[in-house]
C-alpha atoms as a PDB file:
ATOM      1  CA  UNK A   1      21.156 -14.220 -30.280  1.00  0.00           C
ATOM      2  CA  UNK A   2      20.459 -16.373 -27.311  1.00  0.00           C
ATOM      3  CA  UNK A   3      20.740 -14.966 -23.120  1.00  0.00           C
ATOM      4  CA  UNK A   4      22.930 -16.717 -21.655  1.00  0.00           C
ATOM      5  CA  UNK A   5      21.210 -18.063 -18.659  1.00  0.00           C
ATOM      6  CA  UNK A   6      22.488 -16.483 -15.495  1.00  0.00           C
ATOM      7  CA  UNK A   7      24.829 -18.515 -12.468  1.00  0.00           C
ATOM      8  CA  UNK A   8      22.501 -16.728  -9.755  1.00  0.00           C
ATOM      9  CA  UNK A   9      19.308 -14.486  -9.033  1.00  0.00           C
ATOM     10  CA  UNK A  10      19.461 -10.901  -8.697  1.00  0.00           C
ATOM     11  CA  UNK A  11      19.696  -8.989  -5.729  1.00  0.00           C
ATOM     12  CA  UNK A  12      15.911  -7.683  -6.811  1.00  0.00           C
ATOM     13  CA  UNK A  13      14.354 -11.334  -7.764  1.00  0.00           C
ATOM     14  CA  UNK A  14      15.745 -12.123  -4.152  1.00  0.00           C
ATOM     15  CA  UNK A  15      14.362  -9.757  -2.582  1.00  0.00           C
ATOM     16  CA  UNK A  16      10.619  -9.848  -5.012  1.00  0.00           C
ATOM     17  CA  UNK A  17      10.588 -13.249  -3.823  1.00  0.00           C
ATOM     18  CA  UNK A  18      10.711 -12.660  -0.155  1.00  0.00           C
ATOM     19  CA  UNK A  19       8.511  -9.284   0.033  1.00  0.00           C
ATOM     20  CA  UNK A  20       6.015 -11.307  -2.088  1.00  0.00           C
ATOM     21  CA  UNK A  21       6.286 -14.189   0.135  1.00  0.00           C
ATOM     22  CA  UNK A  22       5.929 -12.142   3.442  1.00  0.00           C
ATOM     23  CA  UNK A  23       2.190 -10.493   1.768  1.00  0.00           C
ATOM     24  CA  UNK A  24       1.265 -13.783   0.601  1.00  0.00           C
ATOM     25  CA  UNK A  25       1.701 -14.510   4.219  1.00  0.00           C
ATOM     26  CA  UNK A  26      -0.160 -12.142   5.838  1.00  0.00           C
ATOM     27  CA  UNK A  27      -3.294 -12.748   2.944  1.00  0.00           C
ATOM     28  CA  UNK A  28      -3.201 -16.670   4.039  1.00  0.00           C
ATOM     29  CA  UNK A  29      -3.293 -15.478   8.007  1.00  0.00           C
ATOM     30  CA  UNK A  30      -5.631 -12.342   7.473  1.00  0.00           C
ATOM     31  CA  UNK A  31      -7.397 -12.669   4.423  1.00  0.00           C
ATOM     32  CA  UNK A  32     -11.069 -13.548   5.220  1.00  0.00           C
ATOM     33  CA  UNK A  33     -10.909 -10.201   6.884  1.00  0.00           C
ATOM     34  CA  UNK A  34     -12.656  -9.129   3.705  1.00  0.00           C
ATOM     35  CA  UNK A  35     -15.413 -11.335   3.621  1.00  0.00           C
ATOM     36  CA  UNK A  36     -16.246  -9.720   6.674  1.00  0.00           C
ATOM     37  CA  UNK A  37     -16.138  -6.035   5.907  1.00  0.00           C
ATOM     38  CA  UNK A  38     -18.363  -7.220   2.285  1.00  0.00           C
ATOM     39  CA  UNK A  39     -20.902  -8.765   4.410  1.00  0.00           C
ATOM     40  CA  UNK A  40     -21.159  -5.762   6.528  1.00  0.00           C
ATOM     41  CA  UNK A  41     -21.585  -3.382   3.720  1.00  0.00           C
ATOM     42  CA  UNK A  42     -23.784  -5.549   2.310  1.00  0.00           C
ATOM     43  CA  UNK A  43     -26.400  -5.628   5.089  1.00  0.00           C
ATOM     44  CA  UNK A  44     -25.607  -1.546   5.174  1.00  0.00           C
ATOM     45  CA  UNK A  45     -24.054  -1.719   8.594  1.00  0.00           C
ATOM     46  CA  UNK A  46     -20.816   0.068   9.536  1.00  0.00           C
ATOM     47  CA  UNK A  47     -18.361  -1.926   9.672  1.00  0.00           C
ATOM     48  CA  UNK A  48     -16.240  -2.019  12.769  1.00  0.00           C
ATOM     49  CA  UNK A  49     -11.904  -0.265  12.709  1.00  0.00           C
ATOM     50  CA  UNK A  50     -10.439  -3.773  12.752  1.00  0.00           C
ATOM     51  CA  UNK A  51     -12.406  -4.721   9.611  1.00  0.00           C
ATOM     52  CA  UNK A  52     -12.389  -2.063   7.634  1.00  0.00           C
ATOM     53  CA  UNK A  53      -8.462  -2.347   8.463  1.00  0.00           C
ATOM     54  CA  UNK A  54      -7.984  -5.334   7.612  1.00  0.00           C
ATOM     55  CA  UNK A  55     -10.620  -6.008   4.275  1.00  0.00           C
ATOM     56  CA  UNK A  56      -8.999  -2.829   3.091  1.00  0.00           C
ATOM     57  CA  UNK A  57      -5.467  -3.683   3.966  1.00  0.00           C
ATOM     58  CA  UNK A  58      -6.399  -7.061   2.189  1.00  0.00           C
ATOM     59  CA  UNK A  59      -7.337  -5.053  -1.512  1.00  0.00           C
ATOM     60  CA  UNK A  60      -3.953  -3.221  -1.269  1.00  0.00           C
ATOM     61  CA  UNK A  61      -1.694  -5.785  -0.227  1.00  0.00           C
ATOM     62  CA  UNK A  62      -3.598  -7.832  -3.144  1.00  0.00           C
ATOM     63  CA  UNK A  63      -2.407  -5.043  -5.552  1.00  0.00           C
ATOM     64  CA  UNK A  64       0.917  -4.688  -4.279  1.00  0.00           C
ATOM     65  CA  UNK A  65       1.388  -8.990  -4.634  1.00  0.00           C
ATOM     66  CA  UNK A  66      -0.301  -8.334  -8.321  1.00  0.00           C
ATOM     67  CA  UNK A  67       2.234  -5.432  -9.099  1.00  0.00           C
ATOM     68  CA  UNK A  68       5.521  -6.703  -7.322  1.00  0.00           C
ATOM     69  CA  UNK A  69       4.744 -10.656  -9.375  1.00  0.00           C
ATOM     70  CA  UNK A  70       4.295  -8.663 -13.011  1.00  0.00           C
ATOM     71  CA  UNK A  71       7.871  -7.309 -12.022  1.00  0.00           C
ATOM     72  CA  UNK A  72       9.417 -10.425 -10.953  1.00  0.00           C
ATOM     73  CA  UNK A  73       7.604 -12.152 -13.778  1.00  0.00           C
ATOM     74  CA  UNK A  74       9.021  -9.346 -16.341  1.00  0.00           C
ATOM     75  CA  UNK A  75      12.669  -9.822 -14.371  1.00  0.00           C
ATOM     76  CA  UNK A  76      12.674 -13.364 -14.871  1.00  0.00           C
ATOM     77  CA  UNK A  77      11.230 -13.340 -18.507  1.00  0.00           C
ATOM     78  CA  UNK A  78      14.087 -10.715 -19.449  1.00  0.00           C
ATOM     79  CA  UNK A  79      17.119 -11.461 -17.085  1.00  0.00           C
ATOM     80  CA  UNK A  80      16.093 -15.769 -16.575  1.00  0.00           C
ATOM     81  CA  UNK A  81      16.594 -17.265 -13.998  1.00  0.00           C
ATOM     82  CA  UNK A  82      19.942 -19.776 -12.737  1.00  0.00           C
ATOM     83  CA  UNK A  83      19.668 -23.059 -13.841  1.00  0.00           C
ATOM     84  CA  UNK A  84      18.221 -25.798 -10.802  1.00  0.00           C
ATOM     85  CA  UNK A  85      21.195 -27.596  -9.312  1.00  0.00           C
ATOM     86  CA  UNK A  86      20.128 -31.177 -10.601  1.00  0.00           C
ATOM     87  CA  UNK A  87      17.239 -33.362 -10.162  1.00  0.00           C
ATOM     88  CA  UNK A  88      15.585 -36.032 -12.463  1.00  0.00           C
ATOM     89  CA  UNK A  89      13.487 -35.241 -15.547  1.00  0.00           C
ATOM     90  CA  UNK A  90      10.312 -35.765 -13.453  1.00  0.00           C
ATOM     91  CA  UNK A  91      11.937 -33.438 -10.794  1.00  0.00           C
ATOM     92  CA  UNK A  92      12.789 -30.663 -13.181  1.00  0.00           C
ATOM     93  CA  UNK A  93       8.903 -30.941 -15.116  1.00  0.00           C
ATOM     94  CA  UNK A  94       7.588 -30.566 -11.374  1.00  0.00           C
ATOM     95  CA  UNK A  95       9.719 -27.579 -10.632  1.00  0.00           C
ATOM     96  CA  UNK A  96       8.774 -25.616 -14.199  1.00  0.00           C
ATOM     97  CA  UNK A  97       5.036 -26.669 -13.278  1.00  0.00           C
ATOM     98  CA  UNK A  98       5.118 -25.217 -10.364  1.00  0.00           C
ATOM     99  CA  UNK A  99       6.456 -22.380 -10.352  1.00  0.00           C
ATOM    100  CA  UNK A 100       4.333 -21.620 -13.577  1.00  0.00           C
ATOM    101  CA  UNK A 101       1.125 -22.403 -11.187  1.00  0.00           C
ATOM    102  CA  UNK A 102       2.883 -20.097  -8.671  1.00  0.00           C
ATOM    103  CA  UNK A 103       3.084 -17.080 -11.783  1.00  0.00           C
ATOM    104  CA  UNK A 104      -0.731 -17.678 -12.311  1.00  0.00           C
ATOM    105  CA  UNK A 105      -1.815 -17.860  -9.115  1.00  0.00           C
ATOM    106  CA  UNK A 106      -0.181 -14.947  -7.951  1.00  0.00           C
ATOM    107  CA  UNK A 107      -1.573 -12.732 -11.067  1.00  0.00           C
ATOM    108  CA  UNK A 108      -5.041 -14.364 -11.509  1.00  0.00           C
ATOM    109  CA  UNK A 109      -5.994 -14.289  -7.815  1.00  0.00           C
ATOM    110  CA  UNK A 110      -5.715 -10.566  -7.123  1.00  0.00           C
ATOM    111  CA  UNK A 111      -7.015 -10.194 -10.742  1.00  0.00           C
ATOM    112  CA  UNK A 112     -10.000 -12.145  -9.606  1.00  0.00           C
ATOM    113  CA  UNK A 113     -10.553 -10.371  -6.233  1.00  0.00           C
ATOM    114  CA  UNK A 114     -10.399  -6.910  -7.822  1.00  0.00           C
ATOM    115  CA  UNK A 115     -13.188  -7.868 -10.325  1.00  0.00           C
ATOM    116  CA  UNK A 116     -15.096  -9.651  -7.311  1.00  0.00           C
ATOM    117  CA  UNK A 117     -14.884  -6.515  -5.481  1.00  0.00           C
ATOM    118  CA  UNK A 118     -14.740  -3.436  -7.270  1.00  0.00           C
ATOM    119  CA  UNK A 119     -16.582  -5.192 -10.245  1.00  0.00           C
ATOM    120  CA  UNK A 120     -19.261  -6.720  -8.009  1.00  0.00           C
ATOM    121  CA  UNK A 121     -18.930  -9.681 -10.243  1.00  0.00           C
ATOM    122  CA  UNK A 122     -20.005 -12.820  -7.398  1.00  0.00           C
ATOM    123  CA  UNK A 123     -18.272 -15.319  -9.849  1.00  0.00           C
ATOM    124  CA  UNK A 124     -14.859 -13.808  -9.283  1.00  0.00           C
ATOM    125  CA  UNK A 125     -14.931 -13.805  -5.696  1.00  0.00           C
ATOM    126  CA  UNK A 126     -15.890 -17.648  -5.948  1.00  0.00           C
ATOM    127  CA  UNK A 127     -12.893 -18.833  -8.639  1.00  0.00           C
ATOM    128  CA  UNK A 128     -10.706 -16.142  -6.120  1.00  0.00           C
ATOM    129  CA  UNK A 129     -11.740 -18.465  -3.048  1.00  0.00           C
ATOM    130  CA  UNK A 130     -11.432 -21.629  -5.051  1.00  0.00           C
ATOM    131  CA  UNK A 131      -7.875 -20.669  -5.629  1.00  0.00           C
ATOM    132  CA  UNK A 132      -6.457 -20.033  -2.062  1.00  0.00           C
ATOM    133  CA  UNK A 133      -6.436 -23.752  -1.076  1.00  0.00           C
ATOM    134  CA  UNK A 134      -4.478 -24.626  -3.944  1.00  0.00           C
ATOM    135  CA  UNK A 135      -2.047 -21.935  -3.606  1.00  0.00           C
ATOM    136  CA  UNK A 136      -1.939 -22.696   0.477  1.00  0.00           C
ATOM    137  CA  UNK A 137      -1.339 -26.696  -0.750  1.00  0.00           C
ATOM    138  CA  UNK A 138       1.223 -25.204  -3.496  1.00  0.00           C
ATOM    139  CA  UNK A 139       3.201 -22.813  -0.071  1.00  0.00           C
ATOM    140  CA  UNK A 140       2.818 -25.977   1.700  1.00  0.00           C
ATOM    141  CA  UNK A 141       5.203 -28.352  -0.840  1.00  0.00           C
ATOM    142  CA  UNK A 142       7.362 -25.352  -1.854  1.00  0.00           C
ATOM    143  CA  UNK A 143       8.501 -25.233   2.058  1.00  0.00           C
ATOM    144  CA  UNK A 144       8.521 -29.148   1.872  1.00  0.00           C
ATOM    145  CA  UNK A 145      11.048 -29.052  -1.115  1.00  0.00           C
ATOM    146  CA  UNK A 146      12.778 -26.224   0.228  1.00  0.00           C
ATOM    147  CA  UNK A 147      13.599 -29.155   3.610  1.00  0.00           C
ATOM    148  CA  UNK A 148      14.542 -31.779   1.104  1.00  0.00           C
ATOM    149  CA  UNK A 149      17.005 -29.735  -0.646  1.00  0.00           C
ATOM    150  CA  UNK A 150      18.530 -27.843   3.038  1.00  0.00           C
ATOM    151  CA  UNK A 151      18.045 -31.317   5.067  1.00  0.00           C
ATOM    152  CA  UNK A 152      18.057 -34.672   2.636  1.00  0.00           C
ATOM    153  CA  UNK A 153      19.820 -33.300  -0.199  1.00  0.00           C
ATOM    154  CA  UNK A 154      22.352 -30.853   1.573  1.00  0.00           C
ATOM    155  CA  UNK A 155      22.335 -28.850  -0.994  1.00  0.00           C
ATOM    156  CA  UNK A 156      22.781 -24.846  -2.372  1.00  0.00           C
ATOM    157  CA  UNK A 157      19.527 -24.592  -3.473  1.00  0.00           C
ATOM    158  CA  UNK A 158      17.995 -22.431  -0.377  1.00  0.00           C
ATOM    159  CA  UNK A 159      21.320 -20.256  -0.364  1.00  0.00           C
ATOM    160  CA  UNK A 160      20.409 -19.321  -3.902  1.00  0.00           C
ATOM    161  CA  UNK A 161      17.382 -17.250  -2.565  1.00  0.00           C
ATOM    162  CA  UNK A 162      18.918 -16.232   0.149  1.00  0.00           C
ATOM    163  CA  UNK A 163      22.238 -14.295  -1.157  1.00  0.00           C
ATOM    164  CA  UNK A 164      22.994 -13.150  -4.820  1.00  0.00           C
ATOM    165  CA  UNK A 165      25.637 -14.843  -6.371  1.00  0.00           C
ATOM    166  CA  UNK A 166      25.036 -18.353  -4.799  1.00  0.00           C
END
């Protein structure tokens, strides 16, 4: 028996998708925080309040980002998600590709910081750094499409994430 694919997202994928976007956020703005505080324990000083705040504030909100995207991933893989509101073939292939890349980003990068730092595995924390620019580049055309739709297009498509049953 096939799910019939739903006319809008859930109050809870609406709001996954903005809690996850404000910690996303705040690892783009403060995230080298915890190359600082590993360099500091590494040449066995004490680390200063603001960055042991903020490298260890940096670990959690990485869980929380890994925790709250296996939910939204599990809510979309069992509820689905509405259908896009048009777009060419090459548009649609660009939207599934992306927001696959965002799925793996948002699971392998805290996935790869975790092993970097509680694993002490120096290969981690490099394919962890090697992914921020791509998910920062990946933020950066999401917002752009997000315009097209709102300004060019002048269509729902923002209003969809913005209140259920849009």
């Amino acid at each position: 028996m096939s799910r019939a694919t739903p006319s809008s997202y859930s109050p809870l994928q609406i709001g996954l998708h903005w809690v996850i976007a404000a910690l996303v956020l705040v690892q783009i703005v403060f995230g080298d925080w915890i190359g600082h505080l590993g360099r500091a324990l590494d040449q066995g000083l004490a680390p200063d309040l603001v960055t042991r705040l903020l490298g260890t504030l940096h670990v959690w909100i990485g869980i929380a980002i890994l925790a709250l995207t296996g939910l939204r991933l599990a809510l979309r893989l069992g509820r689905g998600a509405p259908a896009p509101l048009g777009g060419t073939p090459l548009t649609l292939r660009l939207l599934t590709a992306a927001h696959a890349l965002f799925y793996a980003l948002l699971l392998a990068m805290p996935v790869s910081g975790l092993i970097a730092w509680y694993g002490g595995v120096p290969v981690a924390g490099e394919v962890h750094e090697a992914m921020k620019p791509v998910l920062v580049l990946l933020v950066a055309l999401h917002l752009l499409a997000v315009l097209w739709h709102r300004v060019v297009l002048r269509d729902d498509t923002m209003a969809r994430m913005l209140r259920p049953g849009r």
